[in-house]
PDB file of N, CA and C in Angstrom:
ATOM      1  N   UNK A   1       6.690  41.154   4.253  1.00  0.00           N
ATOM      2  CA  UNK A   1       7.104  39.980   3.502  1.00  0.00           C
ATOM      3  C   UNK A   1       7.694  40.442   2.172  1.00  0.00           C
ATOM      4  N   UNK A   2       8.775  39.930   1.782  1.00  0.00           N
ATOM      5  CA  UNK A   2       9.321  40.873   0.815  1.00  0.00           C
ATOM      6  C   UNK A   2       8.993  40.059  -0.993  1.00  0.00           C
ATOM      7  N   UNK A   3       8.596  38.528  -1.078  1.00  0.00           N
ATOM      8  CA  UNK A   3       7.998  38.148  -2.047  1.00  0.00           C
ATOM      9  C   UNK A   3       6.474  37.335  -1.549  1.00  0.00           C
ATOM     10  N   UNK A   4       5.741  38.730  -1.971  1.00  0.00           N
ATOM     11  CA  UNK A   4       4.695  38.592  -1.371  1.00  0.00           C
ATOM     12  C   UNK A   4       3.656  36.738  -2.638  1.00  0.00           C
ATOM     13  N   UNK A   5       3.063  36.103  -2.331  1.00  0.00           N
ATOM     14  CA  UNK A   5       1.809  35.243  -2.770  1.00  0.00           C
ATOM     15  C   UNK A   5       1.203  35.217  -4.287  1.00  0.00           C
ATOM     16  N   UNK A   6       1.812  34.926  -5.121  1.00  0.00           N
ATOM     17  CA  UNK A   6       0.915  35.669  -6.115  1.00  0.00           C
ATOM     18  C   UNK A   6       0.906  36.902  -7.156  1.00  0.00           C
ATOM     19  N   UNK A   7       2.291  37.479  -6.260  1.00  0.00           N
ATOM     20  CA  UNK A   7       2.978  38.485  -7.252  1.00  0.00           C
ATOM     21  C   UNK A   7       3.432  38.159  -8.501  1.00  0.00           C
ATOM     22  N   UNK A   8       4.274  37.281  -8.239  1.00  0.00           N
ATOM     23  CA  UNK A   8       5.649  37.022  -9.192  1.00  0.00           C
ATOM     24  C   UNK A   8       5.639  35.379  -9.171  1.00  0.00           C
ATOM     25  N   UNK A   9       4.775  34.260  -8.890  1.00  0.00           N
ATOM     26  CA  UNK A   9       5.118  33.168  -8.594  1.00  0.00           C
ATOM     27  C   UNK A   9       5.716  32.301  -9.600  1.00  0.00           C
ATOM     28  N   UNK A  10       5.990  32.955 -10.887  1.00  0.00           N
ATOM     29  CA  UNK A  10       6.827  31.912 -11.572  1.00  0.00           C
ATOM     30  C   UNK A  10       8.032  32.477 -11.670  1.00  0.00           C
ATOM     31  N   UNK A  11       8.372  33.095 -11.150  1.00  0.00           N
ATOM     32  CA  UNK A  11      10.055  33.934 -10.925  1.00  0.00           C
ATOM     33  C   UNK A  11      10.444  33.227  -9.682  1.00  0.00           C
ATOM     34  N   UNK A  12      11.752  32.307 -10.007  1.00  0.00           N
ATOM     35  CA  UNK A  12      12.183  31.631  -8.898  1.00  0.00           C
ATOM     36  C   UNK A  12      13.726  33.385  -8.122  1.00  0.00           C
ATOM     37  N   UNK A  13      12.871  34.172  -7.665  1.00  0.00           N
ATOM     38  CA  UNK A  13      13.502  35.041  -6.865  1.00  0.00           C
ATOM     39  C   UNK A  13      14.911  34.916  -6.176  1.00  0.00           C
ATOM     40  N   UNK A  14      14.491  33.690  -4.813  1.00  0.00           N
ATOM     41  CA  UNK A  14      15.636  33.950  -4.166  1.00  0.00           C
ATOM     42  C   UNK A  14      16.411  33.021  -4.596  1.00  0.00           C
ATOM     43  N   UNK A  15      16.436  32.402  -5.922  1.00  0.00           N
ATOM     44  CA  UNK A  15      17.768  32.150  -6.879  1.00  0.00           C
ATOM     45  C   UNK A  15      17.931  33.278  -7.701  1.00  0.00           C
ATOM     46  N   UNK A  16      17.420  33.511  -8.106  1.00  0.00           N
ATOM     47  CA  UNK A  16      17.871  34.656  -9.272  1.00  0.00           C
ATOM     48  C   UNK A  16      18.964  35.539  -8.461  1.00  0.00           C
ATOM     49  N   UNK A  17      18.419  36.824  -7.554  1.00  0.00           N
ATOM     50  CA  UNK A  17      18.809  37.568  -7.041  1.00  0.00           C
ATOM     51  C   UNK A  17      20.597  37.461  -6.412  1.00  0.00           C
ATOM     52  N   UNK A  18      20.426  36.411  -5.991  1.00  0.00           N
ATOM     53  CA  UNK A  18      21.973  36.240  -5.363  1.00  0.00           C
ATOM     54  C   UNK A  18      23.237  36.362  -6.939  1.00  0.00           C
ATOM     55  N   UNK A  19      22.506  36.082  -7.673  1.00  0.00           N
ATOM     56  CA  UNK A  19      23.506  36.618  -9.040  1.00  0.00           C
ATOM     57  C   UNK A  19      23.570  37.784  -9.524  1.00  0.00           C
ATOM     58  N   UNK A  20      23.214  38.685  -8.900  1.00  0.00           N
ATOM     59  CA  UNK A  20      23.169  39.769  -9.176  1.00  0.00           C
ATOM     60  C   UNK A  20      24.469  40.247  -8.567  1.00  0.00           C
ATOM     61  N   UNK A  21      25.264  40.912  -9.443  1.00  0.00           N
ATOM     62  CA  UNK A  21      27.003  41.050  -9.046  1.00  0.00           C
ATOM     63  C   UNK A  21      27.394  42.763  -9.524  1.00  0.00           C
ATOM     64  N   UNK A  22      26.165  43.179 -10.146  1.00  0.00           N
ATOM     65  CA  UNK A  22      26.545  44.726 -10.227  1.00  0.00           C
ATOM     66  C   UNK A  22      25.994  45.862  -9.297  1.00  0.00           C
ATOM     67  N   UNK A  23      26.797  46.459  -8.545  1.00  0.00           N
ATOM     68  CA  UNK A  23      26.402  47.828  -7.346  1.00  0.00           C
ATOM     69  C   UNK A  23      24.715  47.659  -7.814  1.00  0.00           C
ATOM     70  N   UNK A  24      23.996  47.696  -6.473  1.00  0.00           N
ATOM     71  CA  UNK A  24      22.560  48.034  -6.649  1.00  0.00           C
ATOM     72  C   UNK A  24      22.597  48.573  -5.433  1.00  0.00           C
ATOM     73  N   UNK A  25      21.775  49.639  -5.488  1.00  0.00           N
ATOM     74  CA  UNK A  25      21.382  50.970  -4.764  1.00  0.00           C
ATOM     75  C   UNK A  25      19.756  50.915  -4.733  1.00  0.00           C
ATOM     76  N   UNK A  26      18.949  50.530  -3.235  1.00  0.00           N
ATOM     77  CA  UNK A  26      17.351  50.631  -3.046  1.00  0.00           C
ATOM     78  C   UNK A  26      17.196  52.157  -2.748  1.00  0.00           C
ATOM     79  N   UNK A  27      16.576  52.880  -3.031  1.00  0.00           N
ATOM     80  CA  UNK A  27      15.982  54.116  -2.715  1.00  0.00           C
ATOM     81  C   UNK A  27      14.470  53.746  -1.620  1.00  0.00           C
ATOM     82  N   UNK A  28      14.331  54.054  -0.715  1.00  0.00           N
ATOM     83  CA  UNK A  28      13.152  53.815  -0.226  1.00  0.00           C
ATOM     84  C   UNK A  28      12.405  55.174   0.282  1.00  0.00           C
ATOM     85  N   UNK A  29      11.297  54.617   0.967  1.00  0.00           N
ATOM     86  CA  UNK A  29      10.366  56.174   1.887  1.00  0.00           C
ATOM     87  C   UNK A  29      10.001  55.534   2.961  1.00  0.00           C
ATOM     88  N   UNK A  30       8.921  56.429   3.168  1.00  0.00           N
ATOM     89  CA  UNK A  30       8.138  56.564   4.684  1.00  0.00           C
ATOM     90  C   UNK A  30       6.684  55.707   3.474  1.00  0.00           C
ATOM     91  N   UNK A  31       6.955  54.189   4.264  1.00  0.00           N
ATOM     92  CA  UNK A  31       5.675  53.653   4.308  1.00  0.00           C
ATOM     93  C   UNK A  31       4.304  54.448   4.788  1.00  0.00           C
ATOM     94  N   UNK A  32       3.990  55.039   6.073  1.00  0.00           N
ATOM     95  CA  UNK A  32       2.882  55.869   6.087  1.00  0.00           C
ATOM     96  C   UNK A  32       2.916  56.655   5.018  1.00  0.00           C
ATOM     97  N   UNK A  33       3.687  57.443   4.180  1.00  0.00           N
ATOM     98  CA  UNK A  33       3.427  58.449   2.969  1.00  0.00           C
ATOM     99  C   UNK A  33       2.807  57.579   1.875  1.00  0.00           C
ATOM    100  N   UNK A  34       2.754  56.053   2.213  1.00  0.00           N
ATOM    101  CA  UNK A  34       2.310  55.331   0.887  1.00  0.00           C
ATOM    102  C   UNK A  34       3.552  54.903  -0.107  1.00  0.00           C
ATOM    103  N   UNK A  35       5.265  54.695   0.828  1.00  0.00           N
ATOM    104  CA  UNK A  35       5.757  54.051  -0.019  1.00  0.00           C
ATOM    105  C   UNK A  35       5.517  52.525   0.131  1.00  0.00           C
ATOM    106  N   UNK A  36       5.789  51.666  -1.247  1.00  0.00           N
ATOM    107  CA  UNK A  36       5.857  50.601  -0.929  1.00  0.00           C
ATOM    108  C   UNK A  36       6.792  49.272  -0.367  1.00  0.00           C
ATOM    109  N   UNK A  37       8.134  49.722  -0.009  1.00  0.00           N
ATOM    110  CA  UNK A  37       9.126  48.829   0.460  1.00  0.00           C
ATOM    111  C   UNK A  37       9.185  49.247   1.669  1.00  0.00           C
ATOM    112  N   UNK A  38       9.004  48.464   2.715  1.00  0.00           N
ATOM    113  CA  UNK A  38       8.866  49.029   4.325  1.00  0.00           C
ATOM    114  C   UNK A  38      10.820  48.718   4.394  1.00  0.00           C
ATOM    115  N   UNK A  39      11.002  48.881   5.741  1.00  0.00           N
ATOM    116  CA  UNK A  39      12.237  48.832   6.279  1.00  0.00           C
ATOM    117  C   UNK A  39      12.674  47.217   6.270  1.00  0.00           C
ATOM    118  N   UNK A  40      11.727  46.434   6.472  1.00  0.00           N
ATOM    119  CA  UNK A  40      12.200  45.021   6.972  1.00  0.00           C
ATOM    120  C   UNK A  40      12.038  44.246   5.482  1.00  0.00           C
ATOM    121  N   UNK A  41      11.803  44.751   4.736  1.00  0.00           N
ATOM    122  CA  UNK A  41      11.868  44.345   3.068  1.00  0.00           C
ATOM    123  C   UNK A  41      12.816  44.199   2.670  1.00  0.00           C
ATOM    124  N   UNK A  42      13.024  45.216   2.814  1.00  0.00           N
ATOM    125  CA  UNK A  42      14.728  46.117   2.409  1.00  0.00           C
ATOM    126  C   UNK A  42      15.415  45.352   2.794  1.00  0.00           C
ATOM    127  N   UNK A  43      15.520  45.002   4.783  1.00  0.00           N
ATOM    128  CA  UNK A  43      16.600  44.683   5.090  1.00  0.00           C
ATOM    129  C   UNK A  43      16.629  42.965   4.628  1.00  0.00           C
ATOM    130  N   UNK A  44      15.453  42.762   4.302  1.00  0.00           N
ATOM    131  CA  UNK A  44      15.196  40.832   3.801  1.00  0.00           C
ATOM    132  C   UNK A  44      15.478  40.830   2.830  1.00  0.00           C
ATOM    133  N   UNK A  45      15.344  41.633   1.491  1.00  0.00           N
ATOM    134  CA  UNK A  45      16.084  41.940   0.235  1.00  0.00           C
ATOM    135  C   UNK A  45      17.723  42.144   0.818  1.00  0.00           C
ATOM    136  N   UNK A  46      18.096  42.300   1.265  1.00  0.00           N
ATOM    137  CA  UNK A  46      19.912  42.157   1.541  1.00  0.00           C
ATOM    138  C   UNK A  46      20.259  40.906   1.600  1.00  0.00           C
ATOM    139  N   UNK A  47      19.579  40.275   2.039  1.00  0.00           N
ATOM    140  CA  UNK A  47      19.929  39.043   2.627  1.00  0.00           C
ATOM    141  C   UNK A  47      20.163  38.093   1.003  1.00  0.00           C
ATOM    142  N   UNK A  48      19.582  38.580   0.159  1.00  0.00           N
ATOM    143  CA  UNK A  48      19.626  38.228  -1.183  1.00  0.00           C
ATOM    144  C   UNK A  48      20.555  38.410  -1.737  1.00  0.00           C
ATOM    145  N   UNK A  49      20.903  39.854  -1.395  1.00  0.00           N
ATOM    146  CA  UNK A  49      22.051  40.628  -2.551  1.00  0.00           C
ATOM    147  C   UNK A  49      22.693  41.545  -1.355  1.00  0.00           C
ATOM    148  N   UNK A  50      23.974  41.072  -0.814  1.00  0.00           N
ATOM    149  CA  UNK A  50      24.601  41.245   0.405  1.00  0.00           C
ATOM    150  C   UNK A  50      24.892  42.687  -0.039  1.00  0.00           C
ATOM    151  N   UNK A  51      25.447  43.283  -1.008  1.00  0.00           N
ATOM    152  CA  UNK A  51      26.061  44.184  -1.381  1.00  0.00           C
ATOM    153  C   UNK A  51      25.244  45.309  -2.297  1.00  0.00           C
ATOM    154  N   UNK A  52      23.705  44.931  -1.603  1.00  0.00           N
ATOM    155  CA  UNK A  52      22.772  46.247  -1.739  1.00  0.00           C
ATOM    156  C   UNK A  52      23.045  47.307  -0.970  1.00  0.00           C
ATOM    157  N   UNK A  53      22.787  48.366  -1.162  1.00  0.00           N
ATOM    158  CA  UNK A  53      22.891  49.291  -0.503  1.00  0.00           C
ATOM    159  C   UNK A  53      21.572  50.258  -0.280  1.00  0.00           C
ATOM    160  N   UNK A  54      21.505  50.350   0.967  1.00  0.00           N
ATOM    161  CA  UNK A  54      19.957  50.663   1.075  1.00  0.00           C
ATOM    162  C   UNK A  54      19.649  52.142   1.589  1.00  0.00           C
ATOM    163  N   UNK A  55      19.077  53.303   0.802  1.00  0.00           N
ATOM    164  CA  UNK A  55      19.345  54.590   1.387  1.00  0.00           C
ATOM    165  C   UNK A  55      17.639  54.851   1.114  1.00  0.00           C
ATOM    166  N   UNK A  56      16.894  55.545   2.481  1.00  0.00           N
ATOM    167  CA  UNK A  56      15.858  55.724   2.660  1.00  0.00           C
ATOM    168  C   UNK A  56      15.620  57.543   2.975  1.00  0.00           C
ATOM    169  N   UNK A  57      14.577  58.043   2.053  1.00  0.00           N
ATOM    170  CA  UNK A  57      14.266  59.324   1.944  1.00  0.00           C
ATOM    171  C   UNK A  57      13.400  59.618   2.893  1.00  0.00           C
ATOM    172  N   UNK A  58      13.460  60.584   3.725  1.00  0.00           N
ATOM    173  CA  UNK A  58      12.574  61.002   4.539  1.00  0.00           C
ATOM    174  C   UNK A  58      11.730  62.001   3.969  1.00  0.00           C
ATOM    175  N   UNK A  59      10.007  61.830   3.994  1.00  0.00           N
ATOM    176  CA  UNK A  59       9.408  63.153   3.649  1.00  0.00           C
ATOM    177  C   UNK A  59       8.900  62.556   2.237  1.00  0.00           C
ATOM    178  N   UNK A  60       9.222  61.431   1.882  1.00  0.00           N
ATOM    179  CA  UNK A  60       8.522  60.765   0.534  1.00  0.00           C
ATOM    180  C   UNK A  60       7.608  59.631   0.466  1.00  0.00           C
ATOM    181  N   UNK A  61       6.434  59.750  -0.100  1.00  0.00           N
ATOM    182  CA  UNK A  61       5.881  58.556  -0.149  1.00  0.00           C
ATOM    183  C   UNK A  61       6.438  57.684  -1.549  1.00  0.00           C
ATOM    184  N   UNK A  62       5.337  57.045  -2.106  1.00  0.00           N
ATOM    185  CA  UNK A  62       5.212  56.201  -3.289  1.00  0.00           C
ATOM    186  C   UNK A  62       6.186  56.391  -4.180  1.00  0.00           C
ATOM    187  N   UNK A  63       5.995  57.642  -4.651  1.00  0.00           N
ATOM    188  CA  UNK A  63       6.752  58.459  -5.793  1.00  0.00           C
ATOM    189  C   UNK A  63       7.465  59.559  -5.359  1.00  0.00           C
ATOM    190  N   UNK A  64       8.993  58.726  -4.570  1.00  0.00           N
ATOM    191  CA  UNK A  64      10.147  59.276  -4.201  1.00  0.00           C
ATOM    192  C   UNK A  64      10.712  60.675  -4.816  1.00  0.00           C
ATOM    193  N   UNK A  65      10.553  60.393  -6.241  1.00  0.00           N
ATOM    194  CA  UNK A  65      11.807  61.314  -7.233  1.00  0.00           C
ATOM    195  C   UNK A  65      10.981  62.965  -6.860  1.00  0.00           C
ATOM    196  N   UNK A  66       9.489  62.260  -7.088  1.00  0.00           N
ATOM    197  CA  UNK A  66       8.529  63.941  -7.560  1.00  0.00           C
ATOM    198  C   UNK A  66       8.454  64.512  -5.797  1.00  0.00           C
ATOM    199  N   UNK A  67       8.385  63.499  -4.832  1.00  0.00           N
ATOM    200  CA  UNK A  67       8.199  64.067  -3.624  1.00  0.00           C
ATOM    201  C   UNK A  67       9.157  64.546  -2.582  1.00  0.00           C
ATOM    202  N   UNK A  68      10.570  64.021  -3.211  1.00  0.00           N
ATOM    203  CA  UNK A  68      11.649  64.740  -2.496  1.00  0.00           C
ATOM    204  C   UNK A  68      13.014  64.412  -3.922  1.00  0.00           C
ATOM    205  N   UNK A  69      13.109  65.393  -4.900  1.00  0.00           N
ATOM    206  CA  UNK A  69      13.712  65.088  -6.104  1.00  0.00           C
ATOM    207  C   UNK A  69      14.611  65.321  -5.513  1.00  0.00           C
ATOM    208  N   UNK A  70      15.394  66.997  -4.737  1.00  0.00           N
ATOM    209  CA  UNK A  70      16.792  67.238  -4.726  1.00  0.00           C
ATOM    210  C   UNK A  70      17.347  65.746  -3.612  1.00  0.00           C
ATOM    211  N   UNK A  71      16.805  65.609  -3.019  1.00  0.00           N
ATOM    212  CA  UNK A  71      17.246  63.958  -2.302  1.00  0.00           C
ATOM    213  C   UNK A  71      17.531  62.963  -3.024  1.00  0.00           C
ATOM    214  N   UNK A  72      16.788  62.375  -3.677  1.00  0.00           N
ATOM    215  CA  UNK A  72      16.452  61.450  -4.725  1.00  0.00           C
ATOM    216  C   UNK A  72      18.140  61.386  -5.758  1.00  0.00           C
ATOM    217  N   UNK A  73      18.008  62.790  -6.536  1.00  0.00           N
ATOM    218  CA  UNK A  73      18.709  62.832  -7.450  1.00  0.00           C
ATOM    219  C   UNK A  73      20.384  63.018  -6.651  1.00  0.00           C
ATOM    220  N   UNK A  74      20.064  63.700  -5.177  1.00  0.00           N
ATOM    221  CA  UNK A  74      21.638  63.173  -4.448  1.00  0.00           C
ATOM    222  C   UNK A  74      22.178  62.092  -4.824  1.00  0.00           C
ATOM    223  N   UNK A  75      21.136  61.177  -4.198  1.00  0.00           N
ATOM    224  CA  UNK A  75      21.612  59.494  -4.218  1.00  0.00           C
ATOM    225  C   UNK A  75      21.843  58.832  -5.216  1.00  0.00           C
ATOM    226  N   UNK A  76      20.967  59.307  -6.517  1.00  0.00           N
ATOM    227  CA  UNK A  76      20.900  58.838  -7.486  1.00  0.00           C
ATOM    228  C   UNK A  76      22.390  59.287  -8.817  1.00  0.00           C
ATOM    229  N   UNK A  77      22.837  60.197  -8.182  1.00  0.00           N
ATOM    230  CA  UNK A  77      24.179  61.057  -8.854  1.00  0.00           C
ATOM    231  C   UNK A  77      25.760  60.464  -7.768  1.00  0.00           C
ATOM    232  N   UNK A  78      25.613  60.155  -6.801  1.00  0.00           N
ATOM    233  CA  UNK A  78      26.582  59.360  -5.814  1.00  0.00           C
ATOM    234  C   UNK A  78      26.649  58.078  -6.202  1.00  0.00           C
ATOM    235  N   UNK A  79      25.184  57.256  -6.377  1.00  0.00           N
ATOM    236  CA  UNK A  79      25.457  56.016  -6.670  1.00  0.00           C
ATOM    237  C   UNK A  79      25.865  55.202  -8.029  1.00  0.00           C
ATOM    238  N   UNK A  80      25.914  56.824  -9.371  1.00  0.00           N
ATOM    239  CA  UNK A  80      26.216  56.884 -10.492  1.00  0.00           C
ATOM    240  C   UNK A  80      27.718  57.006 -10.443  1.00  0.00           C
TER     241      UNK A  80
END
């Protein structure tokens, strides 16, 4: 579920988000490593902001940058 109960409930989300008009780039992982945006998040977060772009690290949990940096900082230097 990508706005989970209780998180954020006075942030009206899926208005906000669709105004979002500058390149955004998701970095994700491997949920079993303990990241937190699974695959079907991601792809339900698009549905928000059509012109996300969604690039997922293999071999990283939680904390992407420290657990696979030369990856990380690929994506993060391409999408700069």
């Amino acid at each position: 579920q990508l706005f989970e109960p209780g998180i954020s409930d006075s942030i009206p989300w899926p208005e906000c988000l669709p105004r979002i008009t500058c390149p955004v780039l998701l970095i994700t992982a491997d949920p079993s490593l303990g990241a937190i945006v699974t695959p079907e998040a991601a792809q339900s977060l698009q549905t928000f902001i059509p012109h996300l772009q969604i690039a997922s690290i293999a071999g990283a949990g939680h904390c992407i940058h420290r657990d696979q940096f030369a990856a990380y900082m690929n994506l993060l230097r391409t999408a700069l």
